[in-house]
PDB file of N, CA and C in Angstrom:
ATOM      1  N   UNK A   1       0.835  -1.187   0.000  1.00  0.00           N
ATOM      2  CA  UNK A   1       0.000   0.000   0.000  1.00  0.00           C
ATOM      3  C   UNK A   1       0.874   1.243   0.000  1.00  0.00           C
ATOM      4  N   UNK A   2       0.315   2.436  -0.283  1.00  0.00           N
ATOM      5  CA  UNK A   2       0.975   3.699  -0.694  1.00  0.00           C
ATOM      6  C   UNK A   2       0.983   4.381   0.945  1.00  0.00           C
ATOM      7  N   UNK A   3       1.919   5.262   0.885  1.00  0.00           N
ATOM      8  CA  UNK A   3       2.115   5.369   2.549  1.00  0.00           C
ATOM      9  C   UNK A   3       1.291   6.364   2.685  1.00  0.00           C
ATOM     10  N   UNK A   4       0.929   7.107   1.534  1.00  0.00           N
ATOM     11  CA  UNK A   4      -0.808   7.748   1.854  1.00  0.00           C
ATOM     12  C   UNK A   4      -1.730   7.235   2.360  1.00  0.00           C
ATOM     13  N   UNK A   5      -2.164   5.902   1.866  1.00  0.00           N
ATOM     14  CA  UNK A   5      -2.871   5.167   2.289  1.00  0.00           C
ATOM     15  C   UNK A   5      -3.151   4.430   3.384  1.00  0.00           C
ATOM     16  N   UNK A   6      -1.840   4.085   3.893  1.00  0.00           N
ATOM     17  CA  UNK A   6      -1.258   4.077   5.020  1.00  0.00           C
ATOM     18  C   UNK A   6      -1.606   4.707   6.410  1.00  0.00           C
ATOM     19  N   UNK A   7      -1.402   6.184   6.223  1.00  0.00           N
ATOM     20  CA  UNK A   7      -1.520   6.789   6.771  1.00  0.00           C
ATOM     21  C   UNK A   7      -3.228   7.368   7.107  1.00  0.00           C
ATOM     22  N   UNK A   8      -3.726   7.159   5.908  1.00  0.00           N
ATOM     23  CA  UNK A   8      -5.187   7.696   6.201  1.00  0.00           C
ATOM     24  C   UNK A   8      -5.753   6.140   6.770  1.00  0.00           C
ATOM     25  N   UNK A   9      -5.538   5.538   6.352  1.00  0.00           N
ATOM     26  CA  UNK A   9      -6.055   3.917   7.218  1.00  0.00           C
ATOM     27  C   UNK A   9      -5.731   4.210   8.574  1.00  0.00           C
ATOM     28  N   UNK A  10      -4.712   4.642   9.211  1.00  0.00           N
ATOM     29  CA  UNK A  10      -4.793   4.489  10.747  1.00  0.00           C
ATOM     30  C   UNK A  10      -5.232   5.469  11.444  1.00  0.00           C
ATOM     31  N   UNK A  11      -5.547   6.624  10.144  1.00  0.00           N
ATOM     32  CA  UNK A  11      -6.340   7.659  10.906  1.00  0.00           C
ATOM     33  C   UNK A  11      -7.796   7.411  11.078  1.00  0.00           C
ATOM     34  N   UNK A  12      -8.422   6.579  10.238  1.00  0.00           N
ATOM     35  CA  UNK A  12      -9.678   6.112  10.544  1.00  0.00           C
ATOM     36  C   UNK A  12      -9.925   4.746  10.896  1.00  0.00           C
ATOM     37  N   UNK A  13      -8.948   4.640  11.683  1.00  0.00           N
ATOM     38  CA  UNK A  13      -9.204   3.116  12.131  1.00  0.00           C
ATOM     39  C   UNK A  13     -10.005   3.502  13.601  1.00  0.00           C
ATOM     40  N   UNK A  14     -10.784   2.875  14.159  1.00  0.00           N
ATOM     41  CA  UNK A  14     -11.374   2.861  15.341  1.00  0.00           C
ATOM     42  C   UNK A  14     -10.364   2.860  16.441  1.00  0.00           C
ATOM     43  N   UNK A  15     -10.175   3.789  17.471  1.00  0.00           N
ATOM     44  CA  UNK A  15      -9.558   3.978  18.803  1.00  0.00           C
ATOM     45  C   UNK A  15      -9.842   2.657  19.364  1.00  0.00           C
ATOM     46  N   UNK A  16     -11.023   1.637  19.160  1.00  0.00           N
ATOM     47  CA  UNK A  16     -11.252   0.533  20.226  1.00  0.00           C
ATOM     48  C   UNK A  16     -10.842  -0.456  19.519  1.00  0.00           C
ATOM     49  N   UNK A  17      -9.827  -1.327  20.237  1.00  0.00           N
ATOM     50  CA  UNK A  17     -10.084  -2.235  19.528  1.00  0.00           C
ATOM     51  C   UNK A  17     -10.470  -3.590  20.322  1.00  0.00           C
ATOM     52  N   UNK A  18     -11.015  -4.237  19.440  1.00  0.00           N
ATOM     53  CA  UNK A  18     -11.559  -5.769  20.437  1.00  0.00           C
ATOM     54  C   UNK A  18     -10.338  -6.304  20.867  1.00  0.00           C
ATOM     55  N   UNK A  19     -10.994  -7.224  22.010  1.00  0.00           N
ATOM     56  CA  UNK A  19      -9.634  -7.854  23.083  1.00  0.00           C
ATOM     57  C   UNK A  19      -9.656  -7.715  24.428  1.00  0.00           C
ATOM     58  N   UNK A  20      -9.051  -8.623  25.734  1.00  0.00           N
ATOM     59  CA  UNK A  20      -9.165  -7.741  26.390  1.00  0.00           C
ATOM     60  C   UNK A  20      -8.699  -6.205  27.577  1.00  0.00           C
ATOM     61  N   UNK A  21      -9.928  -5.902  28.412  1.00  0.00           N
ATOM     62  CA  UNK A  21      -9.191  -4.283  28.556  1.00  0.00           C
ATOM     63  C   UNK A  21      -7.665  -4.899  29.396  1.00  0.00           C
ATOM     64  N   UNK A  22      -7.063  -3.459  29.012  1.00  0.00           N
ATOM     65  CA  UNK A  22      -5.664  -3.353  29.061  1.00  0.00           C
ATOM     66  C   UNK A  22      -5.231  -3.595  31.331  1.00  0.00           C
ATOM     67  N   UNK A  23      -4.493  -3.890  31.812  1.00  0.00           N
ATOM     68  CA  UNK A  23      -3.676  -3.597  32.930  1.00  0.00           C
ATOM     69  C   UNK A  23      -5.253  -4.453  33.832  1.00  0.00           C
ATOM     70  N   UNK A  24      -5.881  -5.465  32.915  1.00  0.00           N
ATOM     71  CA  UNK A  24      -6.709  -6.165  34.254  1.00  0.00           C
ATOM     72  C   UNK A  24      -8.132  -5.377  34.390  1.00  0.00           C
ATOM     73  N   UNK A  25      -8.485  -4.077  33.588  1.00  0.00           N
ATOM     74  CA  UNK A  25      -9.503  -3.524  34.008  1.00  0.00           C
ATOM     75  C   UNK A  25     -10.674  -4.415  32.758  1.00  0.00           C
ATOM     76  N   UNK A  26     -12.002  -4.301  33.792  1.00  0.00           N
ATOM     77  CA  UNK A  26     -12.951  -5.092  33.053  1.00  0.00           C
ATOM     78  C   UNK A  26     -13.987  -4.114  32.938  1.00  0.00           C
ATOM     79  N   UNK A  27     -14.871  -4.221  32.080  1.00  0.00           N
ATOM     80  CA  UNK A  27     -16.192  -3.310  32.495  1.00  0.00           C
ATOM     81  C   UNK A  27     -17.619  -4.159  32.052  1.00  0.00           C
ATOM     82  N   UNK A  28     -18.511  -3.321  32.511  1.00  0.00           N
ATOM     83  CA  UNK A  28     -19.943  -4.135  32.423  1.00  0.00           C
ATOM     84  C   UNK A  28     -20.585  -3.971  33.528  1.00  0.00           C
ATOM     85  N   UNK A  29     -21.524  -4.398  34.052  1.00  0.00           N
ATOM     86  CA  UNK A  29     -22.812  -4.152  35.267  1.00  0.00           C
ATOM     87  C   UNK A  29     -21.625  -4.918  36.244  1.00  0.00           C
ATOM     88  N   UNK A  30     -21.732  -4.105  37.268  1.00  0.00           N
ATOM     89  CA  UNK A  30     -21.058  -4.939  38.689  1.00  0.00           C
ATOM     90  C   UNK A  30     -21.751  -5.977  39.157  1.00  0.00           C
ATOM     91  N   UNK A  31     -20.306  -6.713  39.765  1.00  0.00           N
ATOM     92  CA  UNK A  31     -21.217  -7.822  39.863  1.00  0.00           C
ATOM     93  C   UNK A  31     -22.105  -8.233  41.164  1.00  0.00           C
ATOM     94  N   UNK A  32     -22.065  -7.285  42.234  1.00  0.00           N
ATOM     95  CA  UNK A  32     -22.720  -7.044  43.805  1.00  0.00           C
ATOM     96  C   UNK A  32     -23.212  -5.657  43.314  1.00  0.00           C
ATOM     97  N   UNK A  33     -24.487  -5.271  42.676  1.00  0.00           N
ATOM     98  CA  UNK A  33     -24.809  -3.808  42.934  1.00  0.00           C
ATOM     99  C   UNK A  33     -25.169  -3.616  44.764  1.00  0.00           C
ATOM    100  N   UNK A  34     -25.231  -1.981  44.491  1.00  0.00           N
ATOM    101  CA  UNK A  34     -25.202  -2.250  46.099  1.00  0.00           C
ATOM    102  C   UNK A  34     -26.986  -1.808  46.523  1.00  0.00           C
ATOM    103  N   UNK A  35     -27.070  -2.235  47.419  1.00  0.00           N
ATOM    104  CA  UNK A  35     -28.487  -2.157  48.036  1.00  0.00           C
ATOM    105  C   UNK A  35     -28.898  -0.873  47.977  1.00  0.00           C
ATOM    106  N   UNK A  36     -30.018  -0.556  48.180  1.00  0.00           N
ATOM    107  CA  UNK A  36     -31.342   0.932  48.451  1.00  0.00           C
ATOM    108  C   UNK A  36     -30.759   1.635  49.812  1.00  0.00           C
ATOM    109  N   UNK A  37     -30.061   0.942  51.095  1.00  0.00           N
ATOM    110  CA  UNK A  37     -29.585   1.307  52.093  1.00  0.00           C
ATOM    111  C   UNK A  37     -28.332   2.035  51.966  1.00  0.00           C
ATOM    112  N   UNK A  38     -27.751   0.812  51.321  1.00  0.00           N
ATOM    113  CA  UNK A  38     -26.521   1.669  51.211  1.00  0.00           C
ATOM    114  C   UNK A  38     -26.179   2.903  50.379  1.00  0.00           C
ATOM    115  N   UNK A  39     -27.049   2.583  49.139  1.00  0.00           N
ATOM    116  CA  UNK A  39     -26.808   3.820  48.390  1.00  0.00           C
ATOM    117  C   UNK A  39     -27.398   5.529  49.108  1.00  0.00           C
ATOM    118  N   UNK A  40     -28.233   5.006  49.833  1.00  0.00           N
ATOM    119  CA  UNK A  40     -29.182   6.368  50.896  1.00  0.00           C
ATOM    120  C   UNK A  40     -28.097   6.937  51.490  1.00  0.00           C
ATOM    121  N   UNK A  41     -26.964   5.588  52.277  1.00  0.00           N
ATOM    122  CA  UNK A  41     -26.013   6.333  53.001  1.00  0.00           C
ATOM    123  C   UNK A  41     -24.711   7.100  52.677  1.00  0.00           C
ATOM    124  N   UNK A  42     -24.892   6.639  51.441  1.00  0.00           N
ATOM    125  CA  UNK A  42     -23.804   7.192  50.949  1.00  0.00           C
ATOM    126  C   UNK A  42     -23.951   8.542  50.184  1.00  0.00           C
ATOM    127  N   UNK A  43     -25.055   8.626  49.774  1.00  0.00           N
ATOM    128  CA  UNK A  43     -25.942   9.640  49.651  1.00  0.00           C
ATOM    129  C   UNK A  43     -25.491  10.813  50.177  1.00  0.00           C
ATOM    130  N   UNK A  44     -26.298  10.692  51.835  1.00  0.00           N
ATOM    131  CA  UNK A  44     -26.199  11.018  52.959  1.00  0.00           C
ATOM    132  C   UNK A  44     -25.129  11.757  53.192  1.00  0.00           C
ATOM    133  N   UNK A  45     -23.914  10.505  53.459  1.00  0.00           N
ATOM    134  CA  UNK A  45     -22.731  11.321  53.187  1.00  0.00           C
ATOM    135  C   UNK A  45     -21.786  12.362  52.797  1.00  0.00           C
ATOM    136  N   UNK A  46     -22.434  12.095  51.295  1.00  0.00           N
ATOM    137  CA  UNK A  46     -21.678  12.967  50.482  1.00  0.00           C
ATOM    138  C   UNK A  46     -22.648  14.481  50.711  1.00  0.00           C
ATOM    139  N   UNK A  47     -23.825  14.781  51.123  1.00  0.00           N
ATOM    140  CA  UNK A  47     -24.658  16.004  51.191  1.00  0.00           C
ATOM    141  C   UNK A  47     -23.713  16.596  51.941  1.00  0.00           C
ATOM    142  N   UNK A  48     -24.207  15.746  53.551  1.00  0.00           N
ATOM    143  CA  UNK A  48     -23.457  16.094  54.264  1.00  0.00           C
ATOM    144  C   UNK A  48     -22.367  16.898  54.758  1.00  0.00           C
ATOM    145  N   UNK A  49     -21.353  16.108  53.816  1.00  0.00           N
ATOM    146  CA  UNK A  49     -19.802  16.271  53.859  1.00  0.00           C
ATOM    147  C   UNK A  49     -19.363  17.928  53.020  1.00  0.00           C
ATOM    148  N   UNK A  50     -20.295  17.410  51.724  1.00  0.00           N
ATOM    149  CA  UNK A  50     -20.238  18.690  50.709  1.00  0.00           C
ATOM    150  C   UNK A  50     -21.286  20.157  51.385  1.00  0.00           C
ATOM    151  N   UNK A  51     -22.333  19.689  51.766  1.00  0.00           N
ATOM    152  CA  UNK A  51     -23.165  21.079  52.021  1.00  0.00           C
ATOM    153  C   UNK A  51     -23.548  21.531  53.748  1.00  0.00           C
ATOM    154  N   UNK A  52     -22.745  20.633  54.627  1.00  0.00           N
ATOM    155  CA  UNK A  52     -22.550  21.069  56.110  1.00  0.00           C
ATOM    156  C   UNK A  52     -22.100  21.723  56.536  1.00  0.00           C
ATOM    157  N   UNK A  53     -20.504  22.602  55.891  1.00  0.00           N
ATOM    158  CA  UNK A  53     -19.521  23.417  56.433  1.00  0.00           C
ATOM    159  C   UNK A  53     -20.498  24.625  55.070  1.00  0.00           C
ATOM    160  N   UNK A  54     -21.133  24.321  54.254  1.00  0.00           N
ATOM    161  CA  UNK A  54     -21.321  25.350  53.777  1.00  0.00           C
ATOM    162  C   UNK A  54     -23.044  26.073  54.468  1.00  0.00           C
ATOM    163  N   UNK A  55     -23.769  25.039  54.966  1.00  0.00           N
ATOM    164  CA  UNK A  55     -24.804  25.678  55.835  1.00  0.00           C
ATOM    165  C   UNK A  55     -24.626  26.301  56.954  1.00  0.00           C
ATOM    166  N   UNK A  56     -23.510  25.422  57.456  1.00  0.00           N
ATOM    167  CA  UNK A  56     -22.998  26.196  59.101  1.00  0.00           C
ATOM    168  C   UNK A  56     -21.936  27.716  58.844  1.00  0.00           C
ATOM    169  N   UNK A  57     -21.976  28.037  57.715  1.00  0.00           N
ATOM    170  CA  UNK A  57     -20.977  29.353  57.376  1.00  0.00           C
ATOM    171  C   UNK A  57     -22.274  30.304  56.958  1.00  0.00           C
ATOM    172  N   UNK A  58     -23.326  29.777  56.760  1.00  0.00           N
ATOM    173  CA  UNK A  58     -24.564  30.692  55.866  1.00  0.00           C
ATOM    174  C   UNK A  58     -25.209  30.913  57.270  1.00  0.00           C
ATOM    175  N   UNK A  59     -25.360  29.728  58.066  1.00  0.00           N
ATOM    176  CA  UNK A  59     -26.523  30.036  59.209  1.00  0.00           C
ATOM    177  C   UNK A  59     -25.412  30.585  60.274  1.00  0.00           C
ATOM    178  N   UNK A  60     -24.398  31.149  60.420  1.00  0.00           N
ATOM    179  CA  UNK A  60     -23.143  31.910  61.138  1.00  0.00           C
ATOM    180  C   UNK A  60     -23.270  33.386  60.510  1.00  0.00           C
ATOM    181  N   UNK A  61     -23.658  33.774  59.644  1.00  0.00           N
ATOM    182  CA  UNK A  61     -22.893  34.530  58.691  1.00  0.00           C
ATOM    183  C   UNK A  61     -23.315  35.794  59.541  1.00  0.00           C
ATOM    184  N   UNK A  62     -24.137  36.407  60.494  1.00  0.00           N
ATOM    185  CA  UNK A  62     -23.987  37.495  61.310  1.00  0.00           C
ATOM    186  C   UNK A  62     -22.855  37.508  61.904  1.00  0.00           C
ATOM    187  N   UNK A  63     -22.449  36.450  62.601  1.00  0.00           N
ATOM    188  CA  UNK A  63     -21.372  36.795  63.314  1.00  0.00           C
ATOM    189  C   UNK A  63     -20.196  36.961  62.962  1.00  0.00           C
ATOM    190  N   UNK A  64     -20.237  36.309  61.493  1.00  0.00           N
ATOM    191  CA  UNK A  64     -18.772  36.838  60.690  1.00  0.00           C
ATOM    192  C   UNK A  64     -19.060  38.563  60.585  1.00  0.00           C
ATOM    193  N   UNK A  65     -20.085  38.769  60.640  1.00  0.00           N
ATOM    194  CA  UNK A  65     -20.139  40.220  59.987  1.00  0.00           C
ATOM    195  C   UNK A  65     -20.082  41.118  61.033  1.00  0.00           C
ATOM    196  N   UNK A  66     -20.088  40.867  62.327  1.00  0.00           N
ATOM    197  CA  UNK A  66     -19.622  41.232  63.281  1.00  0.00           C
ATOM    198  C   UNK A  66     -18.095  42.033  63.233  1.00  0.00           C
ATOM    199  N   UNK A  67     -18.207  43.149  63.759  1.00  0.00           N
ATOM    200  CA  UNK A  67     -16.164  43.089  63.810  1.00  0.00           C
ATOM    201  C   UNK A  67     -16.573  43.694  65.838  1.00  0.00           C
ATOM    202  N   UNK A  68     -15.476  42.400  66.111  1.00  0.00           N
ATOM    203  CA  UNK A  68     -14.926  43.057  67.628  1.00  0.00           C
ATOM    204  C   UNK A  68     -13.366  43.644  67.999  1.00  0.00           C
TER     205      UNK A  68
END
């Protein structure tokens, strides 16, 4: 083949190729999904974790505005 050809062949060759995934990783539906409980708590968690220091700075916020 012409190294034009060549070259445009591996530019449209598909990024995936069949086989399998690389370094052990697999994919597809897990194989333990996790329960209605656990997912609540983890949920939970993450609100928590993410929007607790930011409610307790909103429901504070007079006293930041305070100067002593």
């Amino acid at each position: 083949m012409p190294p034009a050809a060549l070259l445009a062949r591996s530019l449209l060759r598909s990024a995936a190729r069949p086989g399998p995934a690389p370094r052990g990783l697999t994919s597809g539906p897990p194989q333990h999904p996790l329960s209605g409980g656990e997912t609540t708590v983890g949920f939970v968690a993450m609100f928590v974790s993410l929007l607790g220091p930011a409610a307790w700075v909103l429901a504070h916020l007079d006293d930041y505005k305070k100067r002593e």
